[in-house]
C-alpha atoms as a PDB file:
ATOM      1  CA  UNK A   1      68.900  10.826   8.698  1.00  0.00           C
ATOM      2  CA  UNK A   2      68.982   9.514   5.133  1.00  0.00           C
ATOM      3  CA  UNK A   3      65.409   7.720   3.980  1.00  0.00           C
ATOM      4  CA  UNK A   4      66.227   4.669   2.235  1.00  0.00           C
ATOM      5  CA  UNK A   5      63.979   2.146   0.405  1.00  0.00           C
ATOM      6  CA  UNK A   6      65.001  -1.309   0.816  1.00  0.00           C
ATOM      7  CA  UNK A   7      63.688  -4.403  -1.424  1.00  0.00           C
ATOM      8  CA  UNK A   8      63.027  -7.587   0.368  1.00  0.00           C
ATOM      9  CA  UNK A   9      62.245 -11.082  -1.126  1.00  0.00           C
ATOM     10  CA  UNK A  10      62.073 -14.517  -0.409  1.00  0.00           C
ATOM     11  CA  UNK A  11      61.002 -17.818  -1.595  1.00  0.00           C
ATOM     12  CA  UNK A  12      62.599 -20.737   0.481  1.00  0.00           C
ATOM     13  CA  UNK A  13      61.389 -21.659   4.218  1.00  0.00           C
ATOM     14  CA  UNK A  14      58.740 -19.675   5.982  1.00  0.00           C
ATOM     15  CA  UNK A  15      58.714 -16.860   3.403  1.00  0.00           C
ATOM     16  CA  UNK A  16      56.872 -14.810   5.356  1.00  0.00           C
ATOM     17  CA  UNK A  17      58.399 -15.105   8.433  1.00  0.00           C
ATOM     18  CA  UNK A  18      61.875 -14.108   6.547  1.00  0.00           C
ATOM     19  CA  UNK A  19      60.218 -11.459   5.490  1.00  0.00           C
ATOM     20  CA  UNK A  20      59.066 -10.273   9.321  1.00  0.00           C
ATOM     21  CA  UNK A  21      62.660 -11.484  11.051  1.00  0.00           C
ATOM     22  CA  UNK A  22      64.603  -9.226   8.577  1.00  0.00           C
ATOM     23  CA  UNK A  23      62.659  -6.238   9.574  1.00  0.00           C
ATOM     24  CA  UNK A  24      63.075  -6.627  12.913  1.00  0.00           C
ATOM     25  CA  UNK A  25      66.650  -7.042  12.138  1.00  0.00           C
ATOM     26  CA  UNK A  26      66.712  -4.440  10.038  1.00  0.00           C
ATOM     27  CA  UNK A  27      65.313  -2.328  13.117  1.00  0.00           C
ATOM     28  CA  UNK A  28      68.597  -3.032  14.786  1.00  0.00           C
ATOM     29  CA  UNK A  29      70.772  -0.687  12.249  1.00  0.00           C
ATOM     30  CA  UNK A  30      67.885   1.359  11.560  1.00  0.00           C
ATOM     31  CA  UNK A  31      64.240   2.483  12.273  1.00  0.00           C
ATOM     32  CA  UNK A  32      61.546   0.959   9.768  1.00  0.00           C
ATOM     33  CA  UNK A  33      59.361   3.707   9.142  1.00  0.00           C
ATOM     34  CA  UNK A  34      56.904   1.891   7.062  1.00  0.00           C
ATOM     35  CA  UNK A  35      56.093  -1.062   5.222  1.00  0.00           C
ATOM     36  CA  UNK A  36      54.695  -1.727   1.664  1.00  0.00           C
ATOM     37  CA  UNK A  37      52.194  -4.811   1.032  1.00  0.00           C
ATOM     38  CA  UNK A  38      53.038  -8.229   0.260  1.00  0.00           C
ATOM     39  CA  UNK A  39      53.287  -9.337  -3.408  1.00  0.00           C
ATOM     40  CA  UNK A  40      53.548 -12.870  -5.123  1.00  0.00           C
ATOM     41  CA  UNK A  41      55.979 -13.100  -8.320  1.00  0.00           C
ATOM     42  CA  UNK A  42      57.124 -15.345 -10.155  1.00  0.00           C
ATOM     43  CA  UNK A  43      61.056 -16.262  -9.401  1.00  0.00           C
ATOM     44  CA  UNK A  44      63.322 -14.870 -12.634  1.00  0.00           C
ATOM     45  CA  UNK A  45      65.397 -17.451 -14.147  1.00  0.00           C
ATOM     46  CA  UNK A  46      67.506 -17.285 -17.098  1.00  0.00           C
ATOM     47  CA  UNK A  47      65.417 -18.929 -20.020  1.00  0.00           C
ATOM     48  CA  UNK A  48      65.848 -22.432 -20.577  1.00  0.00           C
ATOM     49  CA  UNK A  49      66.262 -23.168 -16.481  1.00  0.00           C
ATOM     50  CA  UNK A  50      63.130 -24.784 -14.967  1.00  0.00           C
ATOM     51  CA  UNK A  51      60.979 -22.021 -12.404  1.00  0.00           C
ATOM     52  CA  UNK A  52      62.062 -21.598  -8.932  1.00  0.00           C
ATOM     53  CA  UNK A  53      59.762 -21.499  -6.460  1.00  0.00           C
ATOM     54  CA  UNK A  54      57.581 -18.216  -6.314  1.00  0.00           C
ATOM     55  CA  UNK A  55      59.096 -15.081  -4.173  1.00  0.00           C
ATOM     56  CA  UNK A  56      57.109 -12.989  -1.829  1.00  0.00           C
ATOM     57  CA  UNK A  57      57.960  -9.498  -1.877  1.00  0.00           C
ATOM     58  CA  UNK A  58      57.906  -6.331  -0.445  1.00  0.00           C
ATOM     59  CA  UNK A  59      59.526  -2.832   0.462  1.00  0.00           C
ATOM     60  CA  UNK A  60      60.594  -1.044   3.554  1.00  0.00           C
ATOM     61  CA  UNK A  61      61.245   2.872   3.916  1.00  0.00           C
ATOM     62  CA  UNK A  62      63.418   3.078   6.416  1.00  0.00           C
ATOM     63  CA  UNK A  63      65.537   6.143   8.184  1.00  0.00           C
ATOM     64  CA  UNK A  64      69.361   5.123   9.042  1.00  0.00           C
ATOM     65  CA  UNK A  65      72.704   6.804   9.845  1.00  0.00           C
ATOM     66  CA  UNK A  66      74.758   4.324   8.245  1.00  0.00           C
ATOM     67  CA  UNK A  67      76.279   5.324   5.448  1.00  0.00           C
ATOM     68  CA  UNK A  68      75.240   3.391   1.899  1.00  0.00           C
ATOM     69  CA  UNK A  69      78.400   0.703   1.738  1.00  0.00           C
ATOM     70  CA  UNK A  70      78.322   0.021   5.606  1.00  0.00           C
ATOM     71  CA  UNK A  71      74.128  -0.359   5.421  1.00  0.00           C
ATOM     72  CA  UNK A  72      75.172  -2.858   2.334  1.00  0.00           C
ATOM     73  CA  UNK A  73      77.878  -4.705   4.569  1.00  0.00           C
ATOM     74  CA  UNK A  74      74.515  -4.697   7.421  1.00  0.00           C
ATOM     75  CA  UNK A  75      72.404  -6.322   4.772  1.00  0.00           C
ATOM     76  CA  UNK A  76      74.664  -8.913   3.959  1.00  0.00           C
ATOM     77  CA  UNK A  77      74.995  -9.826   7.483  1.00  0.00           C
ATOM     78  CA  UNK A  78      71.114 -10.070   7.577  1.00  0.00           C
ATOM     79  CA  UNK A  79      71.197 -12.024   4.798  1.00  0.00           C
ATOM     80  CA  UNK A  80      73.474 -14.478   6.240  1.00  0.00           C
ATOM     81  CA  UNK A  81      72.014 -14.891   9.895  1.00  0.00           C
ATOM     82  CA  UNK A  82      68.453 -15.629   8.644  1.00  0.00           C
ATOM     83  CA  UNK A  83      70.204 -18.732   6.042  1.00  0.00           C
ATOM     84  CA  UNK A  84      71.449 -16.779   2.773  1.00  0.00           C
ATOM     85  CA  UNK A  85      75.015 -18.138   1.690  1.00  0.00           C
ATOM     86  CA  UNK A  86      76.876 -17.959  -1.438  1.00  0.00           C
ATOM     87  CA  UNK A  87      75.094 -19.287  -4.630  1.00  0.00           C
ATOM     88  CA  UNK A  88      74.670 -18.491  -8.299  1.00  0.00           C
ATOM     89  CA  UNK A  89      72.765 -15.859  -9.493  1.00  0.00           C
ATOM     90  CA  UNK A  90      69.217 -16.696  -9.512  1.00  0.00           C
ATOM     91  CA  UNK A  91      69.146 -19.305  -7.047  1.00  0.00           C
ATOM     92  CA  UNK A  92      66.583 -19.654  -4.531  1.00  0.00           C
ATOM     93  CA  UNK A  93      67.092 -17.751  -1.032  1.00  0.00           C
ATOM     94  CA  UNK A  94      65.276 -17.458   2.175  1.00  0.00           C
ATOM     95  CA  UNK A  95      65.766 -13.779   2.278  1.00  0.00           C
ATOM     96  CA  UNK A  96      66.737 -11.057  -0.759  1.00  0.00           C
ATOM     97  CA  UNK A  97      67.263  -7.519   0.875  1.00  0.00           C
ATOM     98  CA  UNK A  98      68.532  -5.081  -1.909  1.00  0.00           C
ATOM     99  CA  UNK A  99      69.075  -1.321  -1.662  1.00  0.00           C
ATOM    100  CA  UNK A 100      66.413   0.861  -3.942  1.00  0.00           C
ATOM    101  CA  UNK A 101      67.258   4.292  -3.471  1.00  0.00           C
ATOM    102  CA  UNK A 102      69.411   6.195  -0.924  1.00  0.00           C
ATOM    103  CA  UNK A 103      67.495   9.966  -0.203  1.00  0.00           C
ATOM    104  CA  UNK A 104      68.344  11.683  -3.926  1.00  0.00           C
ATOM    105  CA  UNK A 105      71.730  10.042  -3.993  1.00  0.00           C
ATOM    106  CA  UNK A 106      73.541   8.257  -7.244  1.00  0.00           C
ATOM    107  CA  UNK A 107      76.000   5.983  -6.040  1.00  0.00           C
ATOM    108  CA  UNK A 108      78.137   3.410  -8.595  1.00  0.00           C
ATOM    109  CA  UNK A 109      80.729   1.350  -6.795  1.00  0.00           C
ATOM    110  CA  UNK A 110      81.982  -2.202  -7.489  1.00  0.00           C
ATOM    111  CA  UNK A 111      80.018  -3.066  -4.548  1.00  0.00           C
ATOM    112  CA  UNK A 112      76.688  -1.163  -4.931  1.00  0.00           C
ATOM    113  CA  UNK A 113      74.790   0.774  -7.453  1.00  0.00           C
ATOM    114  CA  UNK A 114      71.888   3.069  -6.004  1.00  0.00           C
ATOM    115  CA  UNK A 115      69.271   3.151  -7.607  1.00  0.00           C
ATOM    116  CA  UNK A 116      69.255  -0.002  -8.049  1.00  0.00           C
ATOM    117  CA  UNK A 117      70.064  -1.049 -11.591  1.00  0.00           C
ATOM    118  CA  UNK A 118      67.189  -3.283 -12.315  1.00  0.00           C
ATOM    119  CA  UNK A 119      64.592  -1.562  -9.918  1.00  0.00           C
ATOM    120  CA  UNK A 120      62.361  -0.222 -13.520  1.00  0.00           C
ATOM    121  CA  UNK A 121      62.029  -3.419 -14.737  1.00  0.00           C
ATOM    122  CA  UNK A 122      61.016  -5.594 -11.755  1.00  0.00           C
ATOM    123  CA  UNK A 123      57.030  -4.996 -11.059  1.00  0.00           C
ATOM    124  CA  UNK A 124      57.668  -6.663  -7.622  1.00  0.00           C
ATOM    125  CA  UNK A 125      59.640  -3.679  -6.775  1.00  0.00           C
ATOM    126  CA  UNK A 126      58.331  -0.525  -7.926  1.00  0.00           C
ATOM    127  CA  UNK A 127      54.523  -1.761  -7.503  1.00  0.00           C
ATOM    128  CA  UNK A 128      55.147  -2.232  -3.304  1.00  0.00           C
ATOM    129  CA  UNK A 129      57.668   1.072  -3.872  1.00  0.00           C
ATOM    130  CA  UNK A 130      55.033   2.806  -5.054  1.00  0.00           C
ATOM    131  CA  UNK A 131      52.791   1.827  -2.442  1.00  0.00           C
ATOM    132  CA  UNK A 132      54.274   3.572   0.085  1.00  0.00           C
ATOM    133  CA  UNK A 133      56.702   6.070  -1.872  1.00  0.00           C
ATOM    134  CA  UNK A 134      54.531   7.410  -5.038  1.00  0.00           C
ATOM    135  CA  UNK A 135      56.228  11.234  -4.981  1.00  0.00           C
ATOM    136  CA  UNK A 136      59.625   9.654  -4.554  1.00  0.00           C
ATOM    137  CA  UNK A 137      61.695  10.439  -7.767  1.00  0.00           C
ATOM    138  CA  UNK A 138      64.105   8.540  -9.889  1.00  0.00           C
ATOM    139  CA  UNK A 139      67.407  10.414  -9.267  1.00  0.00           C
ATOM    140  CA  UNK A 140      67.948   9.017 -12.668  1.00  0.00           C
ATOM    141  CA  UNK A 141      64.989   8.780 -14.814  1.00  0.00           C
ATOM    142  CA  UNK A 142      63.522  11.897 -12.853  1.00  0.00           C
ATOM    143  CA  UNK A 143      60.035  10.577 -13.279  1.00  0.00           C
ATOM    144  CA  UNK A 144      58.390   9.901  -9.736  1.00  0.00           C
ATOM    145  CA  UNK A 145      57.949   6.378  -8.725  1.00  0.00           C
ATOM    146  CA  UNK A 146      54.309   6.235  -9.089  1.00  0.00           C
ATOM    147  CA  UNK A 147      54.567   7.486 -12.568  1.00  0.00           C
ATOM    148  CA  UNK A 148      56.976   5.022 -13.602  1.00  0.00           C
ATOM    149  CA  UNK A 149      54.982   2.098 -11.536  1.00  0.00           C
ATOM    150  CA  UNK A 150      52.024   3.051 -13.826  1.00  0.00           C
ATOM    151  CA  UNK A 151      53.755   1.847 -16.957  1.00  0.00           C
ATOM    152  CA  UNK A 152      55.051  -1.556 -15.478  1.00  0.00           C
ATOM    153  CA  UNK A 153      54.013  -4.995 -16.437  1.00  0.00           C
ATOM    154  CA  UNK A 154      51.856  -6.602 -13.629  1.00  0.00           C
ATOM    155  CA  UNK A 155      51.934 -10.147 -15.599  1.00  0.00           C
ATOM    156  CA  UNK A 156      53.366 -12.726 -13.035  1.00  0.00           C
ATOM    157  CA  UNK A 157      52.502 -10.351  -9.827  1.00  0.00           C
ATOM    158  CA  UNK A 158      50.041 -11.287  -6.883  1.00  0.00           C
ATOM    159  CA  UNK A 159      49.331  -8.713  -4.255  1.00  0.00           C
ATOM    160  CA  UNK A 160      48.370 -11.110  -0.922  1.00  0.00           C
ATOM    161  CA  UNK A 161      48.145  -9.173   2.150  1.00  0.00           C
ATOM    162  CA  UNK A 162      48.050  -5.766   2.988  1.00  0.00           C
ATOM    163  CA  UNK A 163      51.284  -4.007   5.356  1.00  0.00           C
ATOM    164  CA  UNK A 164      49.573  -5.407   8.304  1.00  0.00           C
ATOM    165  CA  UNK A 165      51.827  -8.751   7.497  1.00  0.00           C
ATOM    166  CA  UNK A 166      54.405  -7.108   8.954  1.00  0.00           C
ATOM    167  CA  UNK A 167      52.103  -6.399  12.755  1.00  0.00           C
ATOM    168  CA  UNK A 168      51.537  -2.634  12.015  1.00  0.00           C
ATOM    169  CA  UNK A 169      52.564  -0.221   9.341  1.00  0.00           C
ATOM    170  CA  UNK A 170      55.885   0.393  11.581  1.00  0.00           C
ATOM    171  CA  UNK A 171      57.513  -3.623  12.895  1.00  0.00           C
ATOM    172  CA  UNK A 172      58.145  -4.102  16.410  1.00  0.00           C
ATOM    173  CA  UNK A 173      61.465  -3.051  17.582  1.00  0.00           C
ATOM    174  CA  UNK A 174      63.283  -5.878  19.117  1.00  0.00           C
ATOM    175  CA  UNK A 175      61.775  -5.804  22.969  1.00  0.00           C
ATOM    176  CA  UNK A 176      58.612  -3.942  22.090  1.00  0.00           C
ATOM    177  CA  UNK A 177      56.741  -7.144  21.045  1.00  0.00           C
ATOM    178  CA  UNK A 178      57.538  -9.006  24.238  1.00  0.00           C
ATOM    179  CA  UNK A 179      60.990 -11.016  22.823  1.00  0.00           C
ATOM    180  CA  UNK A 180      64.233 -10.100  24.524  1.00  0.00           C
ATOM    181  CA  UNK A 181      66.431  -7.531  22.881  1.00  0.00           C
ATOM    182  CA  UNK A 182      69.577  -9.224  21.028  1.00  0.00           C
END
């Protein structure tokens, strides 16, 4: 099965509980094999638009048999049960889950672009990438994730807890922590 890095943010509700029900739904269309730290960051807004309330972040590895567009359409469902609906661009959400990279694979659709087109510039994704995929390389840039995390601005990032947030390195699979399967 494909490994796939997955980007998660939020930074309305319980932000850290978002964070912990998307894994476990996440679990449901694949199997979280581990989990980065939490980091604070600063939400992006164009300039001249007043802050939005700080995201937490963090980043999943996770092994799946779906196929890139139909783990995308899973995502978006994801997004939607735990409160994400339709909005502009950079307004606040209670959950953010974006595709990093896909095994080696280069994909440009309408609908997705793996890797993700923004992932080098974002510290509050390739710092938790890094984490917990330093050897992983760029299919593009062909650098290594920990080399290009070592060149990154940290300004505006906050690492708060460790990848125990999530319960262990590995989430609970729905039924293993005592709740009832869905």
């Amino acid at each position: 099965m494909p490994r796939v890095y997955l980007a998660l943010g939020a930074n309305v509700g319980n932000r850290i509980e978002n964070l912990r029900f998307a894994l476990r739904l996440l679990s449901e269309y694949s199997r979280v094999i581990e989990v980065s730290s939490v980091y604070r960051s600063d939400a992006l807004v164009p300039e001249g638009q007043p802050p939005g309330p700080d995201f937490l972040n963090a980043v999943a590895a996770v092994k799946t048999g779906l196929e890139p567009l139909d783990l995308l359409h899973a995502i978006k469902g994801i997004e939607h049960e735990i409160g994400r609906r339709p909005a502009p661009r950079w307004a606040a959400r209670p959950i953010d889950i974006d595709i990093l990279l896909y095994d080696d694979r280069v994909i440009a659709t309408p609908e997705l672009t793996v890797p993700h087109a923004a992932m080098l510039e974002r510290s509050f994704v390739l710092v938790p990438l890094a984490e917990i995929a330093p050897g992983a390389t760029h299919p593009v840039a062909g650098s290594t994730i920990g080399e290009l995390a070592e060149d990154i601005d940290y300004a505006g990032l906050e690492h708060l807890e460790g990848p125990e947030w999530a319960g262990t390195r590995r989430p609970a699979a729905p039924g293993e922590d005592g709740s009832e399967p869905r």
